[in-house]
PDB file of N, CA and C in Angstrom:
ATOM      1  N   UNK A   1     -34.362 -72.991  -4.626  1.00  0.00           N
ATOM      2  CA  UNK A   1     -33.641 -72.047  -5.466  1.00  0.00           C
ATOM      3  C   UNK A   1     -32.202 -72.528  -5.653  1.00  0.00           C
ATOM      4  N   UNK A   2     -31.605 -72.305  -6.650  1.00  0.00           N
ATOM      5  CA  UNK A   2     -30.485 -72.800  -6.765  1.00  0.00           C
ATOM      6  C   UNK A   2     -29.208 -71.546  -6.314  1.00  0.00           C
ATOM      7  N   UNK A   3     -29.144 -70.486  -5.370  1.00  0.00           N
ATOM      8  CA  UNK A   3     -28.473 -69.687  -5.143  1.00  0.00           C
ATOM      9  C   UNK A   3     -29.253 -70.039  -3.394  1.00  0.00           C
ATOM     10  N   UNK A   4     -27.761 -69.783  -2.577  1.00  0.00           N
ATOM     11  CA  UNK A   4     -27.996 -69.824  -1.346  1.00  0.00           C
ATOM     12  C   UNK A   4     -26.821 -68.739  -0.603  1.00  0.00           C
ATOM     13  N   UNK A   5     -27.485 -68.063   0.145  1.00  0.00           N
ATOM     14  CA  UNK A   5     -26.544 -66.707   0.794  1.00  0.00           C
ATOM     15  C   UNK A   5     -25.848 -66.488   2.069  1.00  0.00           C
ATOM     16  N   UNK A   6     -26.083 -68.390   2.537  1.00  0.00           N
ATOM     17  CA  UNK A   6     -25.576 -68.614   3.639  1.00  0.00           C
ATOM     18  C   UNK A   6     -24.277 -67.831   4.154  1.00  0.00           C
ATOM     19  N   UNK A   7     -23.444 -68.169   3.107  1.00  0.00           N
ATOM     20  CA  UNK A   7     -22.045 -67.790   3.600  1.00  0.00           C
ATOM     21  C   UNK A   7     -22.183 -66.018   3.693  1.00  0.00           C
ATOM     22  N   UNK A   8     -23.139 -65.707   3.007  1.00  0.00           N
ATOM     23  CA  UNK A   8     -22.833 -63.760   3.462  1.00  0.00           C
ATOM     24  C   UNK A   8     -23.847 -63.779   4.860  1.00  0.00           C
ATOM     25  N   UNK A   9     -24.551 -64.645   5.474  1.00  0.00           N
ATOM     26  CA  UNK A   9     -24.935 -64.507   7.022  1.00  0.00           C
ATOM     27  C   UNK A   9     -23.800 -64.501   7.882  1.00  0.00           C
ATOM     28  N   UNK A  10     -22.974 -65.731   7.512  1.00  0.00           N
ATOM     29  CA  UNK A  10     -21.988 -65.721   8.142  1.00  0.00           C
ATOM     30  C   UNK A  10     -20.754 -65.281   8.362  1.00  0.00           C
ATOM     31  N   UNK A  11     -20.942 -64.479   7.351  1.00  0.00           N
ATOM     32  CA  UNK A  11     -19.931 -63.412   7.248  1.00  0.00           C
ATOM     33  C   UNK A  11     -20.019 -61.905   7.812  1.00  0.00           C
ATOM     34  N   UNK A  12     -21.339 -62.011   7.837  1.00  0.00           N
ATOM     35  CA  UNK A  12     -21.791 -60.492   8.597  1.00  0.00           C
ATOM     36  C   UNK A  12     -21.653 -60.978  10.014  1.00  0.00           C
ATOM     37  N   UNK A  13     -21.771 -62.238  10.300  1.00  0.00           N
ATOM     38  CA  UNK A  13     -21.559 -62.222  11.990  1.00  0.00           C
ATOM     39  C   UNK A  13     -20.126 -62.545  12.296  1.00  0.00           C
ATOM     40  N   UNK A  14     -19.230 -62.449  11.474  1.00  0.00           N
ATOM     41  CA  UNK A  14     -17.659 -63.077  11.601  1.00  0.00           C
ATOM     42  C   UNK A  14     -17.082 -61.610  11.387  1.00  0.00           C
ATOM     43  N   UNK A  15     -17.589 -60.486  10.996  1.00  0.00           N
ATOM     44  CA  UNK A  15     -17.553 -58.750  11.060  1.00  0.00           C
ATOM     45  C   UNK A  15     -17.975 -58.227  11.669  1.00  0.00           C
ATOM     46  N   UNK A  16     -19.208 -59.080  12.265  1.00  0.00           N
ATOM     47  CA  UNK A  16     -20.055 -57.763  13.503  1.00  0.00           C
ATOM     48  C   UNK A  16     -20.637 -57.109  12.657  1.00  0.00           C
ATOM     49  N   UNK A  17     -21.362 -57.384  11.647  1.00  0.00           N
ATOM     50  CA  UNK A  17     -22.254 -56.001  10.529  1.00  0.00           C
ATOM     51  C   UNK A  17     -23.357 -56.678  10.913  1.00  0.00           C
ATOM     52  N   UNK A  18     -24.823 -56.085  11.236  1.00  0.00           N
ATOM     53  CA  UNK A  18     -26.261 -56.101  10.917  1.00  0.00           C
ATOM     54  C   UNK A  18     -26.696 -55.971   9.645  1.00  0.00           C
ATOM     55  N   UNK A  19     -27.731 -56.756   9.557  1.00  0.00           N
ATOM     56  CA  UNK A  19     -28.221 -57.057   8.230  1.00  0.00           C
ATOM     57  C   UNK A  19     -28.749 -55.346   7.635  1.00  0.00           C
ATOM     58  N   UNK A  20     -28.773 -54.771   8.972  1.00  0.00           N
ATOM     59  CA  UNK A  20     -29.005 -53.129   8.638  1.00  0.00           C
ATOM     60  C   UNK A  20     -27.983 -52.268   8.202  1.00  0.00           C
ATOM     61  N   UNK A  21     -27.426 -52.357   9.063  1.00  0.00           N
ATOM     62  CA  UNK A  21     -25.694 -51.683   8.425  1.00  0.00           C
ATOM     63  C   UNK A  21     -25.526 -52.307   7.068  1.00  0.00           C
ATOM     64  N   UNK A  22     -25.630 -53.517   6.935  1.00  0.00           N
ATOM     65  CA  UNK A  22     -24.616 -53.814   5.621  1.00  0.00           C
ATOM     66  C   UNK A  22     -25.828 -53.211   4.744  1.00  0.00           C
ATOM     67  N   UNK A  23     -27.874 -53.751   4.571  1.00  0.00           N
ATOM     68  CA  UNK A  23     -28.375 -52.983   3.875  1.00  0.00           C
ATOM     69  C   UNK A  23     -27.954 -51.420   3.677  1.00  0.00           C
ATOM     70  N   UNK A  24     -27.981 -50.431   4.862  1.00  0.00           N
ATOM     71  CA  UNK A  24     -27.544 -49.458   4.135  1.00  0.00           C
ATOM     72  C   UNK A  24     -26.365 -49.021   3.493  1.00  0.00           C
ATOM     73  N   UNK A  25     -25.550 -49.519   4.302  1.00  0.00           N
ATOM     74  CA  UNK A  25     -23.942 -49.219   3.694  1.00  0.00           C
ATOM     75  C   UNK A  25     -23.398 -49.923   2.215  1.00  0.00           C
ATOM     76  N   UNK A  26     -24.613 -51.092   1.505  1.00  0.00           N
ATOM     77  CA  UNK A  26     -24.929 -50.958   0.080  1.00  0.00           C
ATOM     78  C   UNK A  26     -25.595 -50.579  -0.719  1.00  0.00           C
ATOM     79  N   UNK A  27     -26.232 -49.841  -0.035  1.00  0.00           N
ATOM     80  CA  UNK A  27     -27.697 -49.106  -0.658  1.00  0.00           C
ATOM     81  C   UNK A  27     -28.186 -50.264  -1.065  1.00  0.00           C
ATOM     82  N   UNK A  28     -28.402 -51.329  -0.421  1.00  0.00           N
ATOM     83  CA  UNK A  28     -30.110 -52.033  -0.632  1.00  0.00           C
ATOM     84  C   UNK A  28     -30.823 -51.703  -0.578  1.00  0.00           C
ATOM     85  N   UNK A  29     -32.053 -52.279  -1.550  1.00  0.00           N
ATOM     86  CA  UNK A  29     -33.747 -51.521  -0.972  1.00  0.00           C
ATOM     87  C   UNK A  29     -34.021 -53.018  -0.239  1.00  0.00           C
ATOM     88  N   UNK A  30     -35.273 -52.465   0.098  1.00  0.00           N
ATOM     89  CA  UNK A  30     -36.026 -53.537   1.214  1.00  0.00           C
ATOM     90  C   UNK A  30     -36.530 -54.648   0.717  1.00  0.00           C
ATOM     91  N   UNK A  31     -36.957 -54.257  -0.884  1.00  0.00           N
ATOM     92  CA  UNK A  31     -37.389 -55.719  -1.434  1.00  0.00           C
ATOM     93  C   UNK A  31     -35.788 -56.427  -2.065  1.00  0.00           C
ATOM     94  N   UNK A  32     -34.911 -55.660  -2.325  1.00  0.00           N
ATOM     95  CA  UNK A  32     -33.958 -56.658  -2.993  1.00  0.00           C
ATOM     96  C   UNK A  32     -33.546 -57.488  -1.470  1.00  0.00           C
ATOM     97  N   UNK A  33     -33.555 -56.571  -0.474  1.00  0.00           N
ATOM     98  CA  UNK A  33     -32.893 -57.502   0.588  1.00  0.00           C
ATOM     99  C   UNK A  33     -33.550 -58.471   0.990  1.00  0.00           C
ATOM    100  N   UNK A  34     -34.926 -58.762   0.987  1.00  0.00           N
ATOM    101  CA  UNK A  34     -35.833 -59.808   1.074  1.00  0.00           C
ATOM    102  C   UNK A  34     -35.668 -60.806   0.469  1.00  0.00           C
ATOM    103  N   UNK A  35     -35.189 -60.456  -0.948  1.00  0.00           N
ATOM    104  CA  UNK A  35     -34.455 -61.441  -1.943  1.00  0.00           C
ATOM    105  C   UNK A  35     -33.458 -62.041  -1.277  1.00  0.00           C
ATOM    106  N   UNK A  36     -32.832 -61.805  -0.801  1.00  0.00           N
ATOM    107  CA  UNK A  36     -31.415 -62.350  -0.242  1.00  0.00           C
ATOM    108  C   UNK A  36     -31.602 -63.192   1.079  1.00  0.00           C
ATOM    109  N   UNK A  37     -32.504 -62.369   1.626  1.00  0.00           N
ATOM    110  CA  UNK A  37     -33.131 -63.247   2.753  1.00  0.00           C
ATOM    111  C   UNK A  37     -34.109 -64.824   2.177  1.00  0.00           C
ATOM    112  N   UNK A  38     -34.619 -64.677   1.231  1.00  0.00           N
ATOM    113  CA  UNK A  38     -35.334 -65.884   0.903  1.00  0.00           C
ATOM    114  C   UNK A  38     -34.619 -66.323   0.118  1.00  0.00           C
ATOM    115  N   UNK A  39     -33.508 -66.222  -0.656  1.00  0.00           N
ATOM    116  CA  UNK A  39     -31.966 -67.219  -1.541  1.00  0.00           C
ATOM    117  C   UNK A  39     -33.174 -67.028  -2.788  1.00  0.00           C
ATOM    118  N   UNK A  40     -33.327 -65.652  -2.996  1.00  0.00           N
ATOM    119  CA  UNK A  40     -33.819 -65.494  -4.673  1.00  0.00           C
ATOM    120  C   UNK A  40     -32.745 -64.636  -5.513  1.00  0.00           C
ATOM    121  N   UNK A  41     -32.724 -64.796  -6.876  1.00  0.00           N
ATOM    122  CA  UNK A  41     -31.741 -64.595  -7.671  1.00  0.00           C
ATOM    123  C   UNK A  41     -32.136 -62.742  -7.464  1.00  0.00           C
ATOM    124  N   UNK A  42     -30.799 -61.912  -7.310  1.00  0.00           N
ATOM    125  CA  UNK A  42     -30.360 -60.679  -7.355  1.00  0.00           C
ATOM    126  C   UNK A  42     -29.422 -60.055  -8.295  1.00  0.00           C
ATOM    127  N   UNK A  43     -29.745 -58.746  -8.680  1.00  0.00           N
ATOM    128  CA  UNK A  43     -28.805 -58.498  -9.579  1.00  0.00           C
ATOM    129  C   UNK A  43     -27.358 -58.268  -9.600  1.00  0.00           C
ATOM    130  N   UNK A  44     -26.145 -58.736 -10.568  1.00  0.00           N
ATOM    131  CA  UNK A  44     -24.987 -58.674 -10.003  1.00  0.00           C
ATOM    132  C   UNK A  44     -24.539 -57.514  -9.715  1.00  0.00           C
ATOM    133  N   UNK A  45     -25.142 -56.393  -9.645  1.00  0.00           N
ATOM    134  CA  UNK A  45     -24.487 -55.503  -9.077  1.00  0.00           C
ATOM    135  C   UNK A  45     -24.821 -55.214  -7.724  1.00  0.00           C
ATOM    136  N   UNK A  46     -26.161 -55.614  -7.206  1.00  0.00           N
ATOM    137  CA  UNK A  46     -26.190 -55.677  -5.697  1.00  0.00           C
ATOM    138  C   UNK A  46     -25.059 -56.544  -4.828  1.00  0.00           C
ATOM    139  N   UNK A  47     -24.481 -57.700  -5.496  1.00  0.00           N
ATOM    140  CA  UNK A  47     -23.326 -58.988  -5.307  1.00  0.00           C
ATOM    141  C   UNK A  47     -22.403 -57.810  -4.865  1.00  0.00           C
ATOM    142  N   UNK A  48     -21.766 -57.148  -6.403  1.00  0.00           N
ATOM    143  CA  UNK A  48     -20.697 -56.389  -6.071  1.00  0.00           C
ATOM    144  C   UNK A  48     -20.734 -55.048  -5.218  1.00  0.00           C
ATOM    145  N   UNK A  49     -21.448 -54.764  -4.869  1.00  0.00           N
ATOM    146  CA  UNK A  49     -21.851 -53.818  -3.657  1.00  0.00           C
ATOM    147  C   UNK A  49     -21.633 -54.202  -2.887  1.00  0.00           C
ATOM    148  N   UNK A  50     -22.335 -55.438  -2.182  1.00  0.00           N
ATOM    149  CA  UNK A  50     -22.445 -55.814  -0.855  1.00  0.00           C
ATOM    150  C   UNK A  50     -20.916 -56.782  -1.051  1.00  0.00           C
ATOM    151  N   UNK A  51     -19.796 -56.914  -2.121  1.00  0.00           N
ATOM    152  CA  UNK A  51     -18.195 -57.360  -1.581  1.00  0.00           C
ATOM    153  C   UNK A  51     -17.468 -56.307  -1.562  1.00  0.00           C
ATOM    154  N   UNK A  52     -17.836 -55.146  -2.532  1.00  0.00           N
ATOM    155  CA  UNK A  52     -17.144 -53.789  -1.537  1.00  0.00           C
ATOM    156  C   UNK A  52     -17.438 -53.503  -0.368  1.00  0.00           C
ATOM    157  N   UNK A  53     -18.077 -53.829   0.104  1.00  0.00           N
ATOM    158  CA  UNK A  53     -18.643 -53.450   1.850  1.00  0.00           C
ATOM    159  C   UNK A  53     -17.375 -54.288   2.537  1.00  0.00           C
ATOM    160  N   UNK A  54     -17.946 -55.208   2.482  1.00  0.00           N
ATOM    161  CA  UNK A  54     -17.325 -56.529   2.866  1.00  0.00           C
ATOM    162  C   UNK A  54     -16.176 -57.015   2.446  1.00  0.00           C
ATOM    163  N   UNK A  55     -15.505 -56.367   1.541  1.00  0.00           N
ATOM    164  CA  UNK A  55     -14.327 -56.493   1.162  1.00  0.00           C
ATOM    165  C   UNK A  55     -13.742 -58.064   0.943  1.00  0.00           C
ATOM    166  N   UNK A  56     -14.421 -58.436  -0.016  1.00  0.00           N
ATOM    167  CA  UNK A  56     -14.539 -60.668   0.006  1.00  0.00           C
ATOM    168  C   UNK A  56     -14.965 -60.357  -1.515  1.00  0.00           C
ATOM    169  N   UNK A  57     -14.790 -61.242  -2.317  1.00  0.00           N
ATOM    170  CA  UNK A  57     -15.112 -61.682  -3.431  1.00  0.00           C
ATOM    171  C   UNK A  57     -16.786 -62.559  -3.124  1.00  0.00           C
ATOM    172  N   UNK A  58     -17.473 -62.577  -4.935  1.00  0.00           N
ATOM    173  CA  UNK A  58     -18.351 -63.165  -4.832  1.00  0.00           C
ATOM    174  C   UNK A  58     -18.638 -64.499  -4.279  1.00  0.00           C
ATOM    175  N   UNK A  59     -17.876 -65.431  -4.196  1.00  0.00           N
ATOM    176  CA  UNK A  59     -18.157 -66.782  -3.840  1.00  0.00           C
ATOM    177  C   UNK A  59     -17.923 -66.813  -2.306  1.00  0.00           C
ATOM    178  N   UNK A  60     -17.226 -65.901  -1.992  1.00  0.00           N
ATOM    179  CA  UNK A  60     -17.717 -65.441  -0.505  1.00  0.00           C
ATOM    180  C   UNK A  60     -19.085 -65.146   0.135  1.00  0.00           C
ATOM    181  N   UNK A  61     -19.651 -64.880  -0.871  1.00  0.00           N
ATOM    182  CA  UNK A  61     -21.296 -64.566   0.142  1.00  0.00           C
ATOM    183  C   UNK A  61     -22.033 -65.211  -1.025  1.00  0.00           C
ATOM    184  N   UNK A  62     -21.893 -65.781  -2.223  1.00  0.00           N
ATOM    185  CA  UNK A  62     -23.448 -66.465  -2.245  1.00  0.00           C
ATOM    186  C   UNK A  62     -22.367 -68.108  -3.385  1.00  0.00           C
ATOM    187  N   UNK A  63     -23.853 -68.572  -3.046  1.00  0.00           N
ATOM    188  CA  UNK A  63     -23.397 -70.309  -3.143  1.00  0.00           C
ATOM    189  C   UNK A  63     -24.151 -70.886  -4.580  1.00  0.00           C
ATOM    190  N   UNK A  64     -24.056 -71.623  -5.251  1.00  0.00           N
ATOM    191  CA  UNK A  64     -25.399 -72.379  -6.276  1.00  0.00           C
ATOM    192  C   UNK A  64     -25.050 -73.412  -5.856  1.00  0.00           C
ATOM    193  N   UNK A  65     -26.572 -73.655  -5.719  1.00  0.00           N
ATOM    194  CA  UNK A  65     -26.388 -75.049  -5.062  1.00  0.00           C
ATOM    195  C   UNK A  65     -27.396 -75.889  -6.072  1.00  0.00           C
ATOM    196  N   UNK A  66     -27.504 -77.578  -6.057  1.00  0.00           N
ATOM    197  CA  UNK A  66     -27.969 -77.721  -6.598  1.00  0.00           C
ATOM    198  C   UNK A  66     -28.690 -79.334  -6.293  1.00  0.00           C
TER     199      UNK A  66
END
């Protein structure tokens, strides 16, 4: 896939957030978060959800790689 979400793993462990906390505290559902877990393309407004949480801009949590 050409999107990789490395840097928002590592950002939830450089905050101390669970992949649970941050799912709920963006209102993820279970399949978009699966998405994110397997580096499949998500919609940009789940992006900007989960950098209000997190308070980081987009290129903070996801990558294109290629």
């Amino acid at each position: 896939m050409p999107v990789d979400y490395k840097k928002l793993w590592i950002l939830l462990i450089e905050k101390n957030i669970s992949k649970p906390q941050l799912r709920k505290a963006a209102n993820i559902s279970p399949s978009t978060f699966t998405k994110l877990n397997k580096n499949e393309f998500v919609a940009m407004d789940v992006l900007v959800r989960i950098c209000m949480v997190l308070d980081c801009d987009i290129g903070d949590v996801v990558e294109i790689t290629r």
